[in-house]
Protein backbone atom coordinates (compact mmCIF):
# COMPACT_ATOMS: atom_id res chain seq x y z
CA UNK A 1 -74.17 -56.10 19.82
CA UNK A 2 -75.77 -58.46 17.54
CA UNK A 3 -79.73 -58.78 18.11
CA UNK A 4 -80.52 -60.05 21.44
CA UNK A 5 -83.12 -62.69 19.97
CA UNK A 6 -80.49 -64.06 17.60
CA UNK A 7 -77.80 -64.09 19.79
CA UNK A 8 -79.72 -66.40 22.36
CA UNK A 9 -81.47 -68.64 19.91
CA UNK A 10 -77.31 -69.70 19.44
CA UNK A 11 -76.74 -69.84 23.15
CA UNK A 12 -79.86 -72.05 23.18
CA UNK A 13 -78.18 -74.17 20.33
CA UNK A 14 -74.72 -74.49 21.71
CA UNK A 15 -75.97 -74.86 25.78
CA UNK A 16 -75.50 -78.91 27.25
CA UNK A 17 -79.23 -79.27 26.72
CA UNK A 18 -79.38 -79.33 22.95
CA UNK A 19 -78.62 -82.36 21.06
CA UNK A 20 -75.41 -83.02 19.11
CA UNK A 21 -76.49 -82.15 16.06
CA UNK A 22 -78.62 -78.61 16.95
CA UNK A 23 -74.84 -77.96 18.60
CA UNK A 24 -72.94 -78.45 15.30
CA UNK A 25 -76.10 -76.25 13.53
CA UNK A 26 -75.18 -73.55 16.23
CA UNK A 27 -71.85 -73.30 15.39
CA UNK A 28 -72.41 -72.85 12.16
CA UNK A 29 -74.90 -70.37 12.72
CA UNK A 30 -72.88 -68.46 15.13
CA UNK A 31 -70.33 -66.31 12.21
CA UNK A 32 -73.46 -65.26 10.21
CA UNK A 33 -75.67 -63.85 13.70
CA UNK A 34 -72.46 -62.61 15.67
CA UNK A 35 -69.35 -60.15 14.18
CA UNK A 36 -65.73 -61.81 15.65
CA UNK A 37 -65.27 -58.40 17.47
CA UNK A 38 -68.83 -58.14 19.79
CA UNK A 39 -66.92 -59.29 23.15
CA UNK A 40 -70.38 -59.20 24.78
CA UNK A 41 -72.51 -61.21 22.56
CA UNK A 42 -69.09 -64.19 22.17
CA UNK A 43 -69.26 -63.71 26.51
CA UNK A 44 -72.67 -64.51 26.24
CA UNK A 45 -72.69 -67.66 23.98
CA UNK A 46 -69.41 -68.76 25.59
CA UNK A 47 -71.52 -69.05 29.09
CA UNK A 48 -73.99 -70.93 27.48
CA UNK A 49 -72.17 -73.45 25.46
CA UNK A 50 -71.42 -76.70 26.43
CA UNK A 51 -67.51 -76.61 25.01
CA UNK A 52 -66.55 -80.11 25.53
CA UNK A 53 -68.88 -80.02 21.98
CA UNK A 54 -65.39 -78.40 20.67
CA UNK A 55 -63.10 -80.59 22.39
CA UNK A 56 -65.33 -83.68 20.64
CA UNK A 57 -64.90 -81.85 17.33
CA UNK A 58 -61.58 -81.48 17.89
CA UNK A 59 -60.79 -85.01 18.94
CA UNK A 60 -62.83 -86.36 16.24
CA UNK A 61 -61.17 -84.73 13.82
CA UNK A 62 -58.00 -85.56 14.89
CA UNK A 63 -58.45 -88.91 14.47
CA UNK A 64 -60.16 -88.84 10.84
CA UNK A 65 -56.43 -86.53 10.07
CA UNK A 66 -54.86 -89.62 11.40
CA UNK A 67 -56.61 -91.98 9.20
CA UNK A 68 -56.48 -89.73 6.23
CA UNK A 69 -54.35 -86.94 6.19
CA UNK A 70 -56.03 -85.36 2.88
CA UNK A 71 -59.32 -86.27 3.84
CA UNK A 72 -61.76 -83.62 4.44
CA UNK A 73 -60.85 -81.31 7.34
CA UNK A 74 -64.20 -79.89 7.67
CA UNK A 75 -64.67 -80.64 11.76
CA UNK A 76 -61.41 -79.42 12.76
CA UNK A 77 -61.93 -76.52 10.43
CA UNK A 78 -65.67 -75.48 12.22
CA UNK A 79 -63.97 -75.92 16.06
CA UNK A 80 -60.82 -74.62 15.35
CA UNK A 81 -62.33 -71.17 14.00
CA UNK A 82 -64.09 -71.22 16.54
CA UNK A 83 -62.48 -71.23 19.64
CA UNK A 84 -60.18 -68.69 17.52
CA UNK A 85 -62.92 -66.13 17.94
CA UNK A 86 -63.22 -67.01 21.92
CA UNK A 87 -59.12 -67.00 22.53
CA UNK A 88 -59.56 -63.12 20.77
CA UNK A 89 -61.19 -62.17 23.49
CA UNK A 90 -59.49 -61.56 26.85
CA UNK A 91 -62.20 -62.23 29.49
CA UNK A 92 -62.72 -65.61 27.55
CA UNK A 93 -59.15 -66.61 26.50
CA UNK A 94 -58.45 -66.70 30.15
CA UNK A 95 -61.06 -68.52 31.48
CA UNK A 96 -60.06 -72.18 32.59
CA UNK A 97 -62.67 -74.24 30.06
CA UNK A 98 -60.78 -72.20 27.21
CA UNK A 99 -57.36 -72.93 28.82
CA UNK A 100 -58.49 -76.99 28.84
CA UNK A 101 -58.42 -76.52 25.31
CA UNK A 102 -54.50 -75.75 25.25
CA UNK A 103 -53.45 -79.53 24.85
CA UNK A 104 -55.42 -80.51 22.18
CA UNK A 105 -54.82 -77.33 20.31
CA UNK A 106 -51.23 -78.27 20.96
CA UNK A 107 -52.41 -81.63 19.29
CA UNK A 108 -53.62 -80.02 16.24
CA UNK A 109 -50.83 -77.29 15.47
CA UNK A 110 -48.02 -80.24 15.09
CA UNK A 111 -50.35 -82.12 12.71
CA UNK A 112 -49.21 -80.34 9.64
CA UNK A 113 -52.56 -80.08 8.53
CA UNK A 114 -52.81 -77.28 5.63
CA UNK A 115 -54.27 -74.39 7.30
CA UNK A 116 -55.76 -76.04 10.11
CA UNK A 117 -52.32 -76.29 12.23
CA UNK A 118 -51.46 -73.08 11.33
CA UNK A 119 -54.50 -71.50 12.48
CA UNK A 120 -54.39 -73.94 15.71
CA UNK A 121 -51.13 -71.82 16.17
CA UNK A 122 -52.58 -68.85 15.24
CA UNK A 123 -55.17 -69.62 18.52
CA UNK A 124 -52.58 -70.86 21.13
CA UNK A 125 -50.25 -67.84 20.53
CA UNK A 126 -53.53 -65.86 21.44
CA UNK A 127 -54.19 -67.73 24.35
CA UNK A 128 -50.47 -68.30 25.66
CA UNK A 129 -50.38 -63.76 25.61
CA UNK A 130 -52.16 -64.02 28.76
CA UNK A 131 -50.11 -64.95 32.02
CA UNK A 132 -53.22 -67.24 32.98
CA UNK A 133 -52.34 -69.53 29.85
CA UNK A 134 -48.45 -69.34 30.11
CA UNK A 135 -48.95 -70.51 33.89
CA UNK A 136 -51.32 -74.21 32.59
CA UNK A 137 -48.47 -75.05 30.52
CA UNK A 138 -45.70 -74.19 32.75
CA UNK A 139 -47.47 -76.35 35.56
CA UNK A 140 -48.30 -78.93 32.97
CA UNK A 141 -44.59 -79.04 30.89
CA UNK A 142 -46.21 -82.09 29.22
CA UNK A 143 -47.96 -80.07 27.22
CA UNK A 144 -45.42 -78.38 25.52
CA UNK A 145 -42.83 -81.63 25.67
CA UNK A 146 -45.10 -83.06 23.90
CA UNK A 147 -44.85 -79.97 20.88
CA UNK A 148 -41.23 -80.55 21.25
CA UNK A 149 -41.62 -84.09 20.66
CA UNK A 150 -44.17 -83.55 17.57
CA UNK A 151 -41.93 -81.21 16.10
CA UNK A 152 -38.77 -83.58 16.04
CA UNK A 153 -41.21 -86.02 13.74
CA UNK A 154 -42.30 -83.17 11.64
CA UNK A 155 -41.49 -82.82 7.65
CA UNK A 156 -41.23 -79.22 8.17
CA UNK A 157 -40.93 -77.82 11.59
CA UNK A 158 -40.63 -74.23 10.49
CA UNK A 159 -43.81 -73.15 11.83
CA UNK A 160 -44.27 -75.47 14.82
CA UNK A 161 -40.48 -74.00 15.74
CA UNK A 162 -41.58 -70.51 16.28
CA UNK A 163 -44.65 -71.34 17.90
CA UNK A 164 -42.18 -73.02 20.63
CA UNK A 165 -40.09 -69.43 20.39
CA UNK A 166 -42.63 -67.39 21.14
CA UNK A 167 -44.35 -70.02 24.12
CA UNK A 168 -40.95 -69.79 25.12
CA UNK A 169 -39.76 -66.96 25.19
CA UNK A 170 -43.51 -65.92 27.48
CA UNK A 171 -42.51 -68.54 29.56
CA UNK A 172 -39.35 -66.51 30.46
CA UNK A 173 -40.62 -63.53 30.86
CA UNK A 174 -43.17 -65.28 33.30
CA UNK A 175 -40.98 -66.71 35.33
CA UNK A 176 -39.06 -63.23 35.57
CA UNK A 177 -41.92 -62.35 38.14
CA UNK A 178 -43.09 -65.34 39.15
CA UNK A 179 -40.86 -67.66 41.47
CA UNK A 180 -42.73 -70.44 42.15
CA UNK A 181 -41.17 -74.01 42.58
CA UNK A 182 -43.81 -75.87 40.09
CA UNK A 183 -43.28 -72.96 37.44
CA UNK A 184 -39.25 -72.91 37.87
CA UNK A 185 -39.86 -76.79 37.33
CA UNK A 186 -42.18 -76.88 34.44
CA UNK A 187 -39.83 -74.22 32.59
CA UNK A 188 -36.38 -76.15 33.25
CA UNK A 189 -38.07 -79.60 31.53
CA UNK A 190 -39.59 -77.94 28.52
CA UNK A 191 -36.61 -75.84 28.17
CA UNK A 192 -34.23 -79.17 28.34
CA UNK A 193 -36.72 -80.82 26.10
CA UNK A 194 -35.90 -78.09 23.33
CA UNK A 195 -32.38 -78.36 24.09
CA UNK A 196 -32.49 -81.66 23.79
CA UNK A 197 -34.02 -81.91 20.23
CA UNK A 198 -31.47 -79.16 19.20
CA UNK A 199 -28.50 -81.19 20.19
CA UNK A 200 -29.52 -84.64 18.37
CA UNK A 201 -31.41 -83.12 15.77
CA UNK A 202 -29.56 -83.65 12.37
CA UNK A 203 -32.71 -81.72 10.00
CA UNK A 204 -33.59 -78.30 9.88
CA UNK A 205 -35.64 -78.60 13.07
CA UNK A 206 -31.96 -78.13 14.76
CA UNK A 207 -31.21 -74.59 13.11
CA UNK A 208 -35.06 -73.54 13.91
CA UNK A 209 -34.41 -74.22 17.47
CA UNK A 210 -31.11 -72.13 17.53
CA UNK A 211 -33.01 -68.67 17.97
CA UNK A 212 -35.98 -69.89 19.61
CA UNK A 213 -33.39 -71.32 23.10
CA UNK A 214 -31.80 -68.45 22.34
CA UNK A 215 -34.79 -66.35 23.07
CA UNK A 216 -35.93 -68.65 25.63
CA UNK A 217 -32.54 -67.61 27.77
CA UNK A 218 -32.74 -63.83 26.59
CA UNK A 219 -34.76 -62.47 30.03
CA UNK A 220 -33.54 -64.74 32.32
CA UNK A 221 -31.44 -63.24 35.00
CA UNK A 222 -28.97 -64.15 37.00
CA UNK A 223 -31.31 -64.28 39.41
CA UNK A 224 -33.38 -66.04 37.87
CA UNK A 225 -31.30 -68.86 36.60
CA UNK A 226 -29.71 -69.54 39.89
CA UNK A 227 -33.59 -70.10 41.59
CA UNK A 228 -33.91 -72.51 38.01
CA UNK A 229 -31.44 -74.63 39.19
CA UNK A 230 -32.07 -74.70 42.72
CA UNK A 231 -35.43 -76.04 41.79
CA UNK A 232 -34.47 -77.86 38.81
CA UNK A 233 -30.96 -79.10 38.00
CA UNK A 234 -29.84 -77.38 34.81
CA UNK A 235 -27.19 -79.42 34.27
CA UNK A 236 -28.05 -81.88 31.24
CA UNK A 237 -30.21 -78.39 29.42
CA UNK A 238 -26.35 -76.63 29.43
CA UNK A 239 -24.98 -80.29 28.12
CA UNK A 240 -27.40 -80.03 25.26
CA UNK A 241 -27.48 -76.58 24.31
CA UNK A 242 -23.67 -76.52 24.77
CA UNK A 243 -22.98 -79.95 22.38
CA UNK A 244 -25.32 -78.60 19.51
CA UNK A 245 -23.58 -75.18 19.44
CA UNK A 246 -20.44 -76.70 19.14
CA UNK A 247 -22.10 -79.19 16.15
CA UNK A 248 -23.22 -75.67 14.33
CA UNK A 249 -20.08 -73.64 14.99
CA UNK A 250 -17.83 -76.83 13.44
CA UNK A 251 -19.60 -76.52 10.25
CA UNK A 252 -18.29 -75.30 7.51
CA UNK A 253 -20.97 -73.37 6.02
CA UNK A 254 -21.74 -70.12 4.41
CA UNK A 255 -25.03 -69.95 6.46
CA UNK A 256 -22.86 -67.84 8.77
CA UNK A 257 -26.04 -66.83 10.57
CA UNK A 258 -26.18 -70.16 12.12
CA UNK A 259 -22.73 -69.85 13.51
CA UNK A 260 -23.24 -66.15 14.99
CA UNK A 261 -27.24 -67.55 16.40
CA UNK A 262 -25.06 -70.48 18.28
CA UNK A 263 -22.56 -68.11 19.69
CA UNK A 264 -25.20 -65.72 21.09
CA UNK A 265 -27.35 -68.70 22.66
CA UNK A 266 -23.59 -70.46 23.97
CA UNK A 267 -23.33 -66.41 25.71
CA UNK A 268 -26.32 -66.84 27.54
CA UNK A 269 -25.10 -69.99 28.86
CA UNK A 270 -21.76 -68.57 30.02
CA UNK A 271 -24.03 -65.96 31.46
CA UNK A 272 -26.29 -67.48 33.37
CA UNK A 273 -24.16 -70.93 34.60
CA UNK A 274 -20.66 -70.18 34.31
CA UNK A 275 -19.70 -72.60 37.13
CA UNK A 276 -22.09 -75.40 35.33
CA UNK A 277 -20.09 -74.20 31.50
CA UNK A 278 -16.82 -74.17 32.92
CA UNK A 279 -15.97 -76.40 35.77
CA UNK A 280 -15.09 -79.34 33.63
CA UNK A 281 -11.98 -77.50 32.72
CA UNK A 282 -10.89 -76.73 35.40
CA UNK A 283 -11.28 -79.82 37.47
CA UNK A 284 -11.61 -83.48 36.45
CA UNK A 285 -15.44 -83.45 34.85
CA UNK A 286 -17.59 -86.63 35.54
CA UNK A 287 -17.42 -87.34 31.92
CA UNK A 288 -14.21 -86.92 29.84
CA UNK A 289 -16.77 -85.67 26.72
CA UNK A 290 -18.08 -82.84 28.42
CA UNK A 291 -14.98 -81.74 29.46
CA UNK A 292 -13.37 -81.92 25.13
CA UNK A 293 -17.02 -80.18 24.63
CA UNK A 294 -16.33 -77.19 26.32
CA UNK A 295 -12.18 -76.86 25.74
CA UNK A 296 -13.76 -77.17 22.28
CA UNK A 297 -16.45 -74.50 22.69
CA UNK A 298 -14.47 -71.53 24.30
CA UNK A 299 -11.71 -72.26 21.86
CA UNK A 300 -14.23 -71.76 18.73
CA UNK A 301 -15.66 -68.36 20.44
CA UNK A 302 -12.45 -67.18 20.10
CA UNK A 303 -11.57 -68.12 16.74
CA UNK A 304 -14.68 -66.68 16.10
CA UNK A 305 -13.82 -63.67 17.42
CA UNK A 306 -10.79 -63.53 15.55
CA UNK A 307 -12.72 -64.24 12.65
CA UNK A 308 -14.89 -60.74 13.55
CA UNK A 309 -11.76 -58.66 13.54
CA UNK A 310 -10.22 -60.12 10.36
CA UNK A 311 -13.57 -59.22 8.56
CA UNK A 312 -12.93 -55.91 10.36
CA UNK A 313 -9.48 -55.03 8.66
CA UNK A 314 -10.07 -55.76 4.99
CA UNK A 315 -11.23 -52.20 4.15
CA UNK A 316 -10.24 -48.60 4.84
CA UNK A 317 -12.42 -46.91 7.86
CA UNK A 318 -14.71 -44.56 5.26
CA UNK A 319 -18.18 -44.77 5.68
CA UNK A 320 -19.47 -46.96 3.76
CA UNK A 321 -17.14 -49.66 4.85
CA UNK A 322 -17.44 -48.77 8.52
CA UNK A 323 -21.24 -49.93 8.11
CA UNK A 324 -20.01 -53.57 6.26
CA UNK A 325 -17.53 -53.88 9.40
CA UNK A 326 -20.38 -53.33 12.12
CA UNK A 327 -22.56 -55.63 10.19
CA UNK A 328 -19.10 -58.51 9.54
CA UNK A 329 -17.15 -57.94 13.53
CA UNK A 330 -20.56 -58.14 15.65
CA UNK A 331 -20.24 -60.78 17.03
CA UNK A 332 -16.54 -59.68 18.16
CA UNK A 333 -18.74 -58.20 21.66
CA UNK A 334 -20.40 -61.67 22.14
CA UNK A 335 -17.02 -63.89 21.86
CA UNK A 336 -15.43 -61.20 24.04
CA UNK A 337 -18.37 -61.73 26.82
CA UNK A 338 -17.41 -65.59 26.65
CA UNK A 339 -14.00 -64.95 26.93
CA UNK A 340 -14.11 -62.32 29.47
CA UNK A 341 -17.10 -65.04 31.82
CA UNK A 342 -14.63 -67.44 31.13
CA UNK A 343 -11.67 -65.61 33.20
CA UNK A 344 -14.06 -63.76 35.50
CA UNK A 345 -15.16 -67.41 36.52
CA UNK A 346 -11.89 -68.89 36.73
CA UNK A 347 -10.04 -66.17 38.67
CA UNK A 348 -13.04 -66.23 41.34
CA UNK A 349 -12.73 -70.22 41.19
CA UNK A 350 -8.96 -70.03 41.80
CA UNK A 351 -9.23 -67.84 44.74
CA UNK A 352 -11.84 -70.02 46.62
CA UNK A 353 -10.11 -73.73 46.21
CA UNK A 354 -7.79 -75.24 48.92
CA UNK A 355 -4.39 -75.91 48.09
CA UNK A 356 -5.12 -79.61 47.91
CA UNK A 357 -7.37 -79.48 45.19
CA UNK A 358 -6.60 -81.42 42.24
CA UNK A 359 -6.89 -78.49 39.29
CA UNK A 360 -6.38 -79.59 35.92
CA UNK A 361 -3.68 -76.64 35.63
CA UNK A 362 -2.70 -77.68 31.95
CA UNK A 363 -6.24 -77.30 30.63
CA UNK A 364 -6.08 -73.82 32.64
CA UNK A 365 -3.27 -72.33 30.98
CA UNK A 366 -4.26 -73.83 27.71
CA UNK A 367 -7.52 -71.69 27.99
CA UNK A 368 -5.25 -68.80 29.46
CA UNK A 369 -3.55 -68.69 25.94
CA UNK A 370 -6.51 -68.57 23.46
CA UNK A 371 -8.46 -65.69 25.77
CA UNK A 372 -4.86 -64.19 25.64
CA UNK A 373 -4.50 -64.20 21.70
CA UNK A 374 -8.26 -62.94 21.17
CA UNK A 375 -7.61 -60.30 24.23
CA UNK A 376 -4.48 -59.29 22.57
CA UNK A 377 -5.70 -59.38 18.85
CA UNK A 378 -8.77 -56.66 20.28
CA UNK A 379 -6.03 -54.15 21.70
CA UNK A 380 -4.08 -54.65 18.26
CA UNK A 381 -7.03 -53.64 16.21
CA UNK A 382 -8.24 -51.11 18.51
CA UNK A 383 -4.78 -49.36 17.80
CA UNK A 384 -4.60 -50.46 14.68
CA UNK A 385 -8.43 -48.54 14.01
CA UNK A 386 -7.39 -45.57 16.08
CA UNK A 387 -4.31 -44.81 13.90
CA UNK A 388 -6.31 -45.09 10.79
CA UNK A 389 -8.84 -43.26 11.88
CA UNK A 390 -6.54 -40.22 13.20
CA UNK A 391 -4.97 -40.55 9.32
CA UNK A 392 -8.09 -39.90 7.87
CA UNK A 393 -9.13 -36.98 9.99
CA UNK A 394 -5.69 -35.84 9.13
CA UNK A 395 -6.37 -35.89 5.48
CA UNK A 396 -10.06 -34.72 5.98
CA UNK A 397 -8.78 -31.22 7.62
CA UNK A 398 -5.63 -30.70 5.57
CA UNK A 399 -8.30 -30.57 2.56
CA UNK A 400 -10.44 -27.86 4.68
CA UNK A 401 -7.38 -25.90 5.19
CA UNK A 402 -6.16 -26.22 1.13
């Protein structure tokens, strides 16, 4: 630990006694008297301080960025580097007058500032690794809505895109083991916020997003999703999420990465709300759109899939070509789990409707014929693979035995 003598004169600096300005000479004082790593000395001067001094900083700053985006950063810098040392360490990151400082941090990362956002990230991905954190913003969603919001207005959203994957993707995993009606609430609205600005985006934010709702749906369960909705309709997140997949997997591009990220994230949603995915075409949907939007989206996964085993058959099984088809027919597994939801769904559907329901039987057997021709084009390739195969082991052992 730092000298004891040193150490205090800060905490006398920094404590709601001291003036403004001996505050702002603390701070500055503090990196030259204190190493980032001495957890007891930072505990020590974080008891002391008065840290609405930050949040002033902070807010301050925020509004000279406003006025002048290449002014001088210097008060953002000097708070922001601060509380970065605090949110390293545990004890402090997850103390509520740290956690207050989540919305204006929030504030700063989507202000494209050079450096300063970043590091602003930098802090709340240290804060949000602690359940404490994760649970402020999932019982205030405004906080990251508001992210979302920022990010849709940003020149380049890269970096404010995967600091909403990885708050995301906690979130999830926090709401794995913790089913509580306000969290289950605060998750569904910044989830359909995201999902939101992925379906009407029309910049890059829209392909940054793909992964990061993608990630967001990874750990949900079943389980889990069905307590979501309970709490929280789901309904208008799986109308988003579904319309912008089908935007990316229309596009002719050779960004093919896009197209294989929208079928894994369009999965999950088959996964997780097959009755809220598919009911529209089975049974006269509330809006004629959504029903066209997801005739049109299990029809691309299995053109897609098709797609996978055509990439599959353009070179002989050897070795090196059996590593270019694993890397080209992937996704093959992920339009067969849409496929195979798809008839698992309808088939239980089917067997619980009275005979007087009005089923849309055309649209059924419509949607029986494409799962039929990507079901039947699998079992053709599978042969198709085996016999090849058993040719080359064949050949391989007739050379042994010569």
């Amino acid at each position: 630990m730092a000298p004891l003598e040193q150490v205090e004169k800060c905490a006398r600096l920094l404590s709601r006694k001291s003036t403004d300005d001996e505050k702002f000479a603390g701070l500055l004082l503090l990196p030259r008297v204190i190493d980032a790593q001495d957890t007891d000395a930072w505990t020590l001067i974080f008891d002391a301080m008065d840290i609405r001094f930050i949040e002033r900083l902070m807010r301050t700053g925020i509004k000279q960025a406003d006025e002048q985006r290449t002014g001088d950063q210097a008060l953002l810098n000097i708070a922001v580097s601060v509380i970065d040392v605090l949110a390293s360490h545990a004890s402090i990151a997850t103390n509520t007058r740290m956690l207050d400082r989540i919305p204006t941090l929030c504030t700063v990362a989507a202000m494209e500032i050079d450096k300063v956002s970043a590091d602003a990230i930098s802090v709340l991905c240290k804060l949000l690794a602690h359940d404490a954190a994760i649970d402020r913003v999932l019982h205030d969603s405004s906080i990251l809505v508001q992210v979302v919001d920022a990010a849709s207005k940003c020149s380049d959203p890269r970096a404010i895109a995967q600091f909403l994957d990885y708050a995301l993707n906690r979130g999830s995993h926090y709401i794995h083991t913790h089913h509580d009606t306000a969290v289950a609430r605060g998750w569904a609205a910044v989830v359909a916020s995201t999902a939101e600005a992925f379906a009407k985006s029309h910049t890059v934010l829209k392909f940054e997003l793909i992964a990061a709702l993608a990630n967001a749906l990874e750990p949900i369960t079943v389980d889990d999703a069905h307590y979501i909705d309970e709490q929280s309709s789901c309904i208008s997140l799986i109308q988003s999420v579904s319309s912008g997949c089908i935007f990316v997997l229309k596009q002719k591009t050779e960004a093919t990465q896009y197209t294989d990220q929208a079928l894994v994230l369009y999965s999950h949603l088959t996964r997780l709300w097959p009755h809220h995915v598919f009911v529209g075409l089975v049974h006269n949907a509330t809006h004629a759109v959504h029903q066209k939007e997801a005739e049109l989206a299990l029809r691309l996964a299995c053109v897609e899939g098709q797609s996978a085993i055509d990439s599959m058959m353009i070179a002989p099984p050897d070795s090196q070509a059996d590593r270019m088809r694993i890397r080209r027919g992937w996704k093959l597994s992920v339009c067969a789990e849409i496929a195979a939801a798809w008839l698992e769904w309808v088939t239980r559907w089917l067997d619980d409707q009275p005979e007087s329901t009005n089923i849309d039987e055309a649209s059924i057997y419509n949607m029986m014929n494409e799962v039929q021709k990507l079901a039947s084009s699998v079992v053709n390739f599978m042969l198709d693979w085996k016999e090849r195969t058993s040719e080359r082991l064949m050949l391989e052992n007739g050379a042994d035995l010569i």
